[in-house]
C-alpha atoms as a PDB file:
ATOM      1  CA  UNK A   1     111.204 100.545 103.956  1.00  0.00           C
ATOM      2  CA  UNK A   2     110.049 103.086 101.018  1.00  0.00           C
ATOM      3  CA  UNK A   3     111.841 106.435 100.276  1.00  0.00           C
ATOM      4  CA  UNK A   4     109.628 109.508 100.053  1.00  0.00           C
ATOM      5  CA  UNK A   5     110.877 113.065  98.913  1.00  0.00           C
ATOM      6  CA  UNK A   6     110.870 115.812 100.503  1.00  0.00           C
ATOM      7  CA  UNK A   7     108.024 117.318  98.924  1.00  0.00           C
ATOM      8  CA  UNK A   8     105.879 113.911  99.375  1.00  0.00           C
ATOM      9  CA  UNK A   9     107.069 114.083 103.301  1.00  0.00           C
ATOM     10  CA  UNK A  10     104.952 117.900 103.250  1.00  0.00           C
ATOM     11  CA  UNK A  11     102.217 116.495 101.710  1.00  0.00           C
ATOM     12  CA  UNK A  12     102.152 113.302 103.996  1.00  0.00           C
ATOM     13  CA  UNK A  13     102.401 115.330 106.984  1.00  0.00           C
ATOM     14  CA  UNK A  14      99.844 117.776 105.780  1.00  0.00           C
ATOM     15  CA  UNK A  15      97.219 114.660 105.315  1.00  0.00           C
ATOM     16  CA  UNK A  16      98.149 113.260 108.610  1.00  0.00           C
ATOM     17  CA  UNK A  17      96.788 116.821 110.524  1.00  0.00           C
ATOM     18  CA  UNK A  18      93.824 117.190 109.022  1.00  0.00           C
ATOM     19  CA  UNK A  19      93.064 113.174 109.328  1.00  0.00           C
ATOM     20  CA  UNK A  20      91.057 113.201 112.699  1.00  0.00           C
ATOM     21  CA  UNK A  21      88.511 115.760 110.453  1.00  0.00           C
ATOM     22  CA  UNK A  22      89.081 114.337 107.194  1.00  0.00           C
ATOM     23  CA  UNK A  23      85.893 112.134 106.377  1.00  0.00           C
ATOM     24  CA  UNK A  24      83.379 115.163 108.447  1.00  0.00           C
ATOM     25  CA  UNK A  25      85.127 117.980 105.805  1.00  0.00           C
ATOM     26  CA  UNK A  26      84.660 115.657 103.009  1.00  0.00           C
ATOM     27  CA  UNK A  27      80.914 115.225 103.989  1.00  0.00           C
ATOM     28  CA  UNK A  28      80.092 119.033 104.413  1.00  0.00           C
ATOM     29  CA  UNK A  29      82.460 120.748 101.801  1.00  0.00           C
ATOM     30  CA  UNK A  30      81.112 117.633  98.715  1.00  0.00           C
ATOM     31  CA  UNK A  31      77.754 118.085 100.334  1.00  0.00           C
ATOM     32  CA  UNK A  32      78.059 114.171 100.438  1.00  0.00           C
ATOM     33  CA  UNK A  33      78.220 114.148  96.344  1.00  0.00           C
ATOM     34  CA  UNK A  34      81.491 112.587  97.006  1.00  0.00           C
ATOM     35  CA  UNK A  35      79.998 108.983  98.365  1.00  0.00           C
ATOM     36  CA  UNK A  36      78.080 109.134  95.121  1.00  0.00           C
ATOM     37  CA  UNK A  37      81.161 109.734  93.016  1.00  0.00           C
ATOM     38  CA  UNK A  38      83.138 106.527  94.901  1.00  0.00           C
ATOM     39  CA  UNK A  39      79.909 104.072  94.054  1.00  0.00           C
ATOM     40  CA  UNK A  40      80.231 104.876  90.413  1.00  0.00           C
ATOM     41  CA  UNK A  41      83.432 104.135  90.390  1.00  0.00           C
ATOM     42  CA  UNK A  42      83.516 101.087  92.307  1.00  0.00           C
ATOM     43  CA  UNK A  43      80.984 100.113  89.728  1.00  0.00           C
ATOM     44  CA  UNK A  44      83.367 100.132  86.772  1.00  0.00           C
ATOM     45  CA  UNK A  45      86.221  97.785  88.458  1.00  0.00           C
ATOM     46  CA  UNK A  46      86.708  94.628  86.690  1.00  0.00           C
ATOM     47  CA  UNK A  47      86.641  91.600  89.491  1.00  0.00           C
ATOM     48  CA  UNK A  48      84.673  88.394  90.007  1.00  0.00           C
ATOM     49  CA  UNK A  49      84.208  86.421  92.621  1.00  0.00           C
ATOM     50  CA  UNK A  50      87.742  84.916  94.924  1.00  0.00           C
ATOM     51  CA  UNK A  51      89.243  87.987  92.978  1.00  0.00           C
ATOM     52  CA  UNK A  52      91.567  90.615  94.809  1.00  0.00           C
ATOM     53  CA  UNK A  53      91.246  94.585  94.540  1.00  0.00           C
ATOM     54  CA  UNK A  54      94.033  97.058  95.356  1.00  0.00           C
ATOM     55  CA  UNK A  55      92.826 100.339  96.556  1.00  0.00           C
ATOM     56  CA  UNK A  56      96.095 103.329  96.446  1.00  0.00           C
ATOM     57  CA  UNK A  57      95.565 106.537  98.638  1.00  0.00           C
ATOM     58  CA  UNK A  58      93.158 104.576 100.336  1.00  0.00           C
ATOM     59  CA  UNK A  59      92.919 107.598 103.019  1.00  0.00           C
ATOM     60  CA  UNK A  60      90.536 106.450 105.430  1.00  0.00           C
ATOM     61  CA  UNK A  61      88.927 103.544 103.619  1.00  0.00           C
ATOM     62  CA  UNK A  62      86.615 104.474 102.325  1.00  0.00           C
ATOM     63  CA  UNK A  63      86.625 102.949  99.086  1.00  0.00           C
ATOM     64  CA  UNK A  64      87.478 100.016 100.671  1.00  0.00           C
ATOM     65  CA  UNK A  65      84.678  99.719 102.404  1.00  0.00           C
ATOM     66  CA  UNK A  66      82.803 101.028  99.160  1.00  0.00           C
ATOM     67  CA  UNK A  67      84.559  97.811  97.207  1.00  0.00           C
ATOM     68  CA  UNK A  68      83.662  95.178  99.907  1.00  0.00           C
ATOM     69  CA  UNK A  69      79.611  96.475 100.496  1.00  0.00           C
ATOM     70  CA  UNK A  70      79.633  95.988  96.322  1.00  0.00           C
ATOM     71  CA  UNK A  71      81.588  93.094  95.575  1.00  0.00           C
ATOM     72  CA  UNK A  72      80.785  89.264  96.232  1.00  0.00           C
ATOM     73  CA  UNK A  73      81.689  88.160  99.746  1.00  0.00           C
ATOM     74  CA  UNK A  74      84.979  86.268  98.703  1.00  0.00           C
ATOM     75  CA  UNK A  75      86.550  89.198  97.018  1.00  0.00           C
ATOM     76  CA  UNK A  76      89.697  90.523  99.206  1.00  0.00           C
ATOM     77  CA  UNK A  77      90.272  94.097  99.222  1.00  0.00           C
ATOM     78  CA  UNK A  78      94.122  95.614  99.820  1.00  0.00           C
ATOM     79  CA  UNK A  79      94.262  99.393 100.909  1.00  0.00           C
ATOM     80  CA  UNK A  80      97.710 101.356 100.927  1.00  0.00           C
ATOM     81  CA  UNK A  81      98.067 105.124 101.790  1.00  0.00           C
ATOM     82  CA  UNK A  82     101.689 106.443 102.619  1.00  0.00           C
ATOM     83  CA  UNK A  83      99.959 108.864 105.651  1.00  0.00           C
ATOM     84  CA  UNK A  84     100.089 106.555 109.083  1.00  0.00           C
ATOM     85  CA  UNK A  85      97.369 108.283 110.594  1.00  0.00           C
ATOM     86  CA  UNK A  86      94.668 108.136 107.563  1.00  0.00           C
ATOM     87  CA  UNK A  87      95.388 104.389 107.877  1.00  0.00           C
ATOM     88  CA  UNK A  88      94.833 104.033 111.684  1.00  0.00           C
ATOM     89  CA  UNK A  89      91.447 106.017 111.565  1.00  0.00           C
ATOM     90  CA  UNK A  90      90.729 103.182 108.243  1.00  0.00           C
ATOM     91  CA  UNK A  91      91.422 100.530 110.535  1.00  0.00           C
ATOM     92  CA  UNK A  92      89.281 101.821 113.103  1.00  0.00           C
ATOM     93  CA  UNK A  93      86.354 102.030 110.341  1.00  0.00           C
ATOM     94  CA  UNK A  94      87.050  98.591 109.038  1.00  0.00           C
ATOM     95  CA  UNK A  95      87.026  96.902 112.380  1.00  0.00           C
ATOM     96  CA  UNK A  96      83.550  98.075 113.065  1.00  0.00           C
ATOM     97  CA  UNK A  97      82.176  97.172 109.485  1.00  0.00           C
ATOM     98  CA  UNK A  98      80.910  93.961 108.215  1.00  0.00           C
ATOM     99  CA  UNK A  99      83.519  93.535 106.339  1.00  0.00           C
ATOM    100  CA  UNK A 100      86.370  93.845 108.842  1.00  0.00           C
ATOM    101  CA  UNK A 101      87.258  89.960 107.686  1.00  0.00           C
ATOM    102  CA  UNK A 102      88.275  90.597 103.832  1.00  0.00           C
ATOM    103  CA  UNK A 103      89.941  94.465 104.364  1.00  0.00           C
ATOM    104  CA  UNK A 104      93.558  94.930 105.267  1.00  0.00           C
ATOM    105  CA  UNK A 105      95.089  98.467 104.910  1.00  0.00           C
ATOM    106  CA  UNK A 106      99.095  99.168 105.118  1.00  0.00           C
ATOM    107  CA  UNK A 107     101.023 102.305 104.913  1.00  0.00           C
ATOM    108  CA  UNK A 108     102.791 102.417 101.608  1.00  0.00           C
ATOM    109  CA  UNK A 109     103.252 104.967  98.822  1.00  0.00           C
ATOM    110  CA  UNK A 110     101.780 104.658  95.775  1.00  0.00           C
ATOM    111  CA  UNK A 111     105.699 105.044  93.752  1.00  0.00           C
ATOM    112  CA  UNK A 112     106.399 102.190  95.810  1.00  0.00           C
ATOM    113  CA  UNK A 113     103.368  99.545  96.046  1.00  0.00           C
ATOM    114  CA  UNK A 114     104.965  96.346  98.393  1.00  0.00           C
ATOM    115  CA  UNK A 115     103.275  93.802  96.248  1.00  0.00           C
ATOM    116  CA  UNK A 116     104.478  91.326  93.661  1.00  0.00           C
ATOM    117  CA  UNK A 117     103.887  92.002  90.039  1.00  0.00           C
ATOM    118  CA  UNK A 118     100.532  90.438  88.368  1.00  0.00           C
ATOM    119  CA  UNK A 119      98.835  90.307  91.756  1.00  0.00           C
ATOM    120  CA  UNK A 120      95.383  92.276  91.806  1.00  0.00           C
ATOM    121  CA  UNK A 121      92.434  91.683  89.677  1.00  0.00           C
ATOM    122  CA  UNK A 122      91.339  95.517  89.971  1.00  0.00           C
ATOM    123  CA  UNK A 123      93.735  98.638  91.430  1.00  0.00           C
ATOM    124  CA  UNK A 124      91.371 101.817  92.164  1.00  0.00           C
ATOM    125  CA  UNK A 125      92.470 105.092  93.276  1.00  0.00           C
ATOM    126  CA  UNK A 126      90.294 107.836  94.185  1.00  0.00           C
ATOM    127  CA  UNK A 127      90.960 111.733  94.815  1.00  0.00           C
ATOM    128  CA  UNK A 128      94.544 110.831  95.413  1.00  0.00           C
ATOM    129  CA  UNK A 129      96.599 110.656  91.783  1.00  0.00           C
ATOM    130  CA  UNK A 130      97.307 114.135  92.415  1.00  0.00           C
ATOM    131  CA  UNK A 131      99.072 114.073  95.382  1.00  0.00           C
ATOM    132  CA  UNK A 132     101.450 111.450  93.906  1.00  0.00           C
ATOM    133  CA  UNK A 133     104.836 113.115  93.269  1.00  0.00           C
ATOM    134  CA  UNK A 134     105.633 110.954  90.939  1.00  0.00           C
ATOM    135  CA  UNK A 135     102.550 110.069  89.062  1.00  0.00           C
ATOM    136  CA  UNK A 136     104.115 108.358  86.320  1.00  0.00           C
ATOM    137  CA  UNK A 137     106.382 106.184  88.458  1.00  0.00           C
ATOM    138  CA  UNK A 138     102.530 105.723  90.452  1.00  0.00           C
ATOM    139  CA  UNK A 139     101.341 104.414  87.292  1.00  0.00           C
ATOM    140  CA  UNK A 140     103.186 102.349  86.226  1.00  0.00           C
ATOM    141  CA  UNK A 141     103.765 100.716  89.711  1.00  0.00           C
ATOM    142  CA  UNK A 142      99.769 100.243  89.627  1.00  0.00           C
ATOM    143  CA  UNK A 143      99.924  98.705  86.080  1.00  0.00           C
ATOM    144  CA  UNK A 144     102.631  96.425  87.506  1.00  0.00           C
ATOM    145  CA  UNK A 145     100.843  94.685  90.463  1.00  0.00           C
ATOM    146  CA  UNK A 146      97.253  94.152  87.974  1.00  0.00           C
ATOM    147  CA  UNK A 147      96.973  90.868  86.618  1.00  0.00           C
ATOM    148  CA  UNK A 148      97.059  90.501  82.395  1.00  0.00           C
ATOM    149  CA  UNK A 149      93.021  91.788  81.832  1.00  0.00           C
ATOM    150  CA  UNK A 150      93.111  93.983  84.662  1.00  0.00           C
ATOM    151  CA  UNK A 151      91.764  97.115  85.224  1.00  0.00           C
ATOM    152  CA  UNK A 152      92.510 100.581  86.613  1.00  0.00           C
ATOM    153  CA  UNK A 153      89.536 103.064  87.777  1.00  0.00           C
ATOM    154  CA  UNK A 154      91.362 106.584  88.908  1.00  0.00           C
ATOM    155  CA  UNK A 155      88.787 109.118  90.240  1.00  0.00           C
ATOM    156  CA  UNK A 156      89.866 112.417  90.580  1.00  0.00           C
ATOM    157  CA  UNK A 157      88.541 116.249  90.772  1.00  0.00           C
ATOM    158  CA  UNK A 158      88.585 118.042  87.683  1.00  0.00           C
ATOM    159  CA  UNK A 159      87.744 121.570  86.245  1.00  0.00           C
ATOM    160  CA  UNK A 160      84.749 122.109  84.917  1.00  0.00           C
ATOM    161  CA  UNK A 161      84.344 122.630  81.000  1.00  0.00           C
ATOM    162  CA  UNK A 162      81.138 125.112  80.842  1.00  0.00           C
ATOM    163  CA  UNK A 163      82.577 128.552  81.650  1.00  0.00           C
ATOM    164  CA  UNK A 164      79.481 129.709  83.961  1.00  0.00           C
ATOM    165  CA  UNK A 165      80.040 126.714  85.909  1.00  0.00           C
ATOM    166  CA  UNK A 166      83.688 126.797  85.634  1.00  0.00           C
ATOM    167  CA  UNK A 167      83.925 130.405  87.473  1.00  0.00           C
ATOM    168  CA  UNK A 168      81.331 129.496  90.009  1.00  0.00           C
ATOM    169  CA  UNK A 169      83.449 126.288  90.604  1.00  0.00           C
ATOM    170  CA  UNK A 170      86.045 128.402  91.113  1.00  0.00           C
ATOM    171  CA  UNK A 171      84.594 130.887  93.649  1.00  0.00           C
ATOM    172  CA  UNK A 172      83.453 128.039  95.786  1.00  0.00           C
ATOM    173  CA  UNK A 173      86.793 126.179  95.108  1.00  0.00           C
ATOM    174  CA  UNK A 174      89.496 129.106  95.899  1.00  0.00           C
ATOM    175  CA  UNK A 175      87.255 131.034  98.103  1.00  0.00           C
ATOM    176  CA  UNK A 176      84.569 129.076  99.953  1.00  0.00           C
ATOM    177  CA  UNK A 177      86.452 125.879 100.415  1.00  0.00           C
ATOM    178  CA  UNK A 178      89.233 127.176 102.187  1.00  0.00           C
ATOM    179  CA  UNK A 179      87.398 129.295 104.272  1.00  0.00           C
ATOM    180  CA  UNK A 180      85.137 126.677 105.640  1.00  0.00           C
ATOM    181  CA  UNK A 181      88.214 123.882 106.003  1.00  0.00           C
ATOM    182  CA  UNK A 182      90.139 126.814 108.396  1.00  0.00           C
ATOM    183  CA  UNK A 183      87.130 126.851 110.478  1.00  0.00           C
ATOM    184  CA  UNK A 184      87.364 123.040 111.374  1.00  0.00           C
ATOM    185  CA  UNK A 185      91.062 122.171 110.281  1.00  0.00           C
ATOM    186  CA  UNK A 186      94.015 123.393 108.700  1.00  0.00           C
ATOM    187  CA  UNK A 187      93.039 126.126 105.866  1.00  0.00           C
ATOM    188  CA  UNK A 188      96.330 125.441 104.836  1.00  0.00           C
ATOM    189  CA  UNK A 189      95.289 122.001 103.882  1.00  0.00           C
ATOM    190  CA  UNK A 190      92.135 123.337 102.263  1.00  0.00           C
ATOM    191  CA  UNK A 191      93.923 125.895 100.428  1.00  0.00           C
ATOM    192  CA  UNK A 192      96.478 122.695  99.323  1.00  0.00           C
ATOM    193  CA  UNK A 193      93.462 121.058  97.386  1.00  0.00           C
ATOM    194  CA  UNK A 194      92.222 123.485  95.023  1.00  0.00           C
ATOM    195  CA  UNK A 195      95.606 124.736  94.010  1.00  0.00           C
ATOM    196  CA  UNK A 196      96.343 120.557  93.693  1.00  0.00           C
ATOM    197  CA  UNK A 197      93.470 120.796  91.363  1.00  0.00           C
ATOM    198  CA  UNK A 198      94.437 123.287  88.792  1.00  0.00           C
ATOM    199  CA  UNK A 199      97.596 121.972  88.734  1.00  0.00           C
ATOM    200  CA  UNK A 200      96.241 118.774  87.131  1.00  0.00           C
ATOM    201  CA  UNK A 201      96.998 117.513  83.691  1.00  0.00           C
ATOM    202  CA  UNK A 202      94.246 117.736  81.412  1.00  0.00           C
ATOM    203  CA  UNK A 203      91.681 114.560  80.401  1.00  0.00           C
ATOM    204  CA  UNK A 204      93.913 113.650  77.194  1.00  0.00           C
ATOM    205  CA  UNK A 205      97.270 114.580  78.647  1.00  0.00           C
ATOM    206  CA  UNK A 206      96.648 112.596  81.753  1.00  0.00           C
ATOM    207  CA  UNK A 207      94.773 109.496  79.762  1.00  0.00           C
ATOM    208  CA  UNK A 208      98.274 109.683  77.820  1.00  0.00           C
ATOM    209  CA  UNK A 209     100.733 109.301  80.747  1.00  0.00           C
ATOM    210  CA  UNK A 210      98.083 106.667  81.620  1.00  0.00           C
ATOM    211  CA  UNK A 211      98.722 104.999  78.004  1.00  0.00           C
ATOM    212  CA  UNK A 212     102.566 105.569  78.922  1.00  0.00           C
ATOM    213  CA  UNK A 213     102.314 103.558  82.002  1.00  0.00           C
ATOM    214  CA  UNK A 214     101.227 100.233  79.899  1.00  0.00           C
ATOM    215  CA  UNK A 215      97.509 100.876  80.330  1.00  0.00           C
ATOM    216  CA  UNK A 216      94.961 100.186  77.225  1.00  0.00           C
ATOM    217  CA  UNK A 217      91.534 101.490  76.050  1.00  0.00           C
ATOM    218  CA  UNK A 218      91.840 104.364  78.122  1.00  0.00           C
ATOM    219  CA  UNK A 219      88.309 106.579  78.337  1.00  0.00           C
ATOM    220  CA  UNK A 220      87.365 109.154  81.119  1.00  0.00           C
ATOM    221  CA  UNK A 221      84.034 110.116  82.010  1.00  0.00           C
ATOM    222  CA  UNK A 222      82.942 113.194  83.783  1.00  0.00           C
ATOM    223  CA  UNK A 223      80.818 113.703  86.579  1.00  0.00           C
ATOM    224  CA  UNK A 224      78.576 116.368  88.124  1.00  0.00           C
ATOM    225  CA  UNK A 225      79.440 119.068  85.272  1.00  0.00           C
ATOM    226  CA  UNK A 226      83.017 118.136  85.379  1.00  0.00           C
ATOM    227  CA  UNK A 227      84.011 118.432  89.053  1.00  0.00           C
ATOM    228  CA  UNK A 228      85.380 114.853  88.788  1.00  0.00           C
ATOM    229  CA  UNK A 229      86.119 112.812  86.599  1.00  0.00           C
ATOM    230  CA  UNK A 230      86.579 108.702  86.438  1.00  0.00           C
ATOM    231  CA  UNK A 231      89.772 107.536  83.895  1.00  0.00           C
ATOM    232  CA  UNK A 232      89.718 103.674  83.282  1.00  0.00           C
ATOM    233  CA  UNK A 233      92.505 102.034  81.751  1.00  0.00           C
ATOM    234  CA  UNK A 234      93.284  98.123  80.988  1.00  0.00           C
ATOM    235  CA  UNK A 235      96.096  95.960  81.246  1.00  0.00           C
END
């Protein structure tokens, strides 16, 4: 059984409210930009065919299901999210795919992934890094379980460089966002994200905690002005 701390347990039980409305908020509040952002960086993972991909934070699944609709049919897909309930509405989504034969989530912490070392041919994690507690520890734990020639592909919100589009960014971000998560969910939660956000380590000091973890050739790439961005590392 994993330990989680106290802080982790708040965030867990925060994800597990808002998980019955979870994939309808992303939808509306992304405008469905987000399914975009997930294809590109499904794209980038390094894994042929009979290969195996581990997907952290997998939430709901839906990069698992993103993986498996863009990978050859042999490829086995792993998703792990330490929130129960994200994971039962993923299994739900799974069963009822094509794919429901190569897709097997578990409830597991990224600090703590419940797989042997050298295992996956690819580890993604999308939108989730930041809501590691201990994203080093996260890091390196993902670096662990990747076979040698490996990759990494993290995809996570970012702020925008251009100042104009920055402070409109913002507006929607501190102001909009939270407003329109209250109305179907817990503003609370919606509230949680941006500040989540702008707590983030930069692109270089994050691509360096990446390099501390073991990872090589680390490069990020921005997406739609900024408002994510994709980090890739190697082992």
């Amino acid at each position: 059984m994993y330990s989680i701390t106290p802080k982790g347990e708040q965030i867990r039980k925060m994800f597990g409210a808002i998980a019955p409305r979870y994939d309808f908020l992303n939808r509306l509040l992304s405008l469905g930009i987000d399914r975009r952002w997930r294809r590109i960086a499904v794209g980038l993972i390094s894994c042929g065919a009979g290969g195996r991909v581990l997907d952290v934070a997998t939430g709901t699944g839906d990069v698992a299901l993103t993986i498996a609709a863009h990978t050859p049919a042999d490829v086995r897909i792993t998703g792990i999210d330490f929130c129960a309930e994200m994971i039962d509405i993923g299994r739900t989504k799974v069963a009822a795919s094509p794919h429901a034969g190569r897709i097997e989530l578990a409830v597991a912490p990224c600090e703590e992934i419940p797989f042997p070392d050298a295992t996956f041919d690819a580890v993604t994690i999308a939108f989730g890094i930041r809501n590691v507690v201990d994203r080093p520890r996260g890091l390196a734990e993902m670096h662990r379980v990747l076979k040698s020639g490996g990759n990494a592909v993290i995809l996570e919100f970012a702020t925008p460089v251009s100042p104009l589009f920055k402070a409109l960014y913002h507006w929607y971000f501190l102001k909009v966002l939270p407003a329109i998560g209250g109305l179907f969910s817990q503003k609370s939660a919606y509230q949680y994200l941006p500040d989540s956000v702008l707590e983030f380590p930069s692109r270089e000091a994050f691509k360096g905690m990446m390099r501390q973890a073991g990872f090589k050739n680390t490069t990020h790439r921005d997406l739609t002005f900024g408002i994510a961005t994709l980090y890739c590392g190697d082992k």
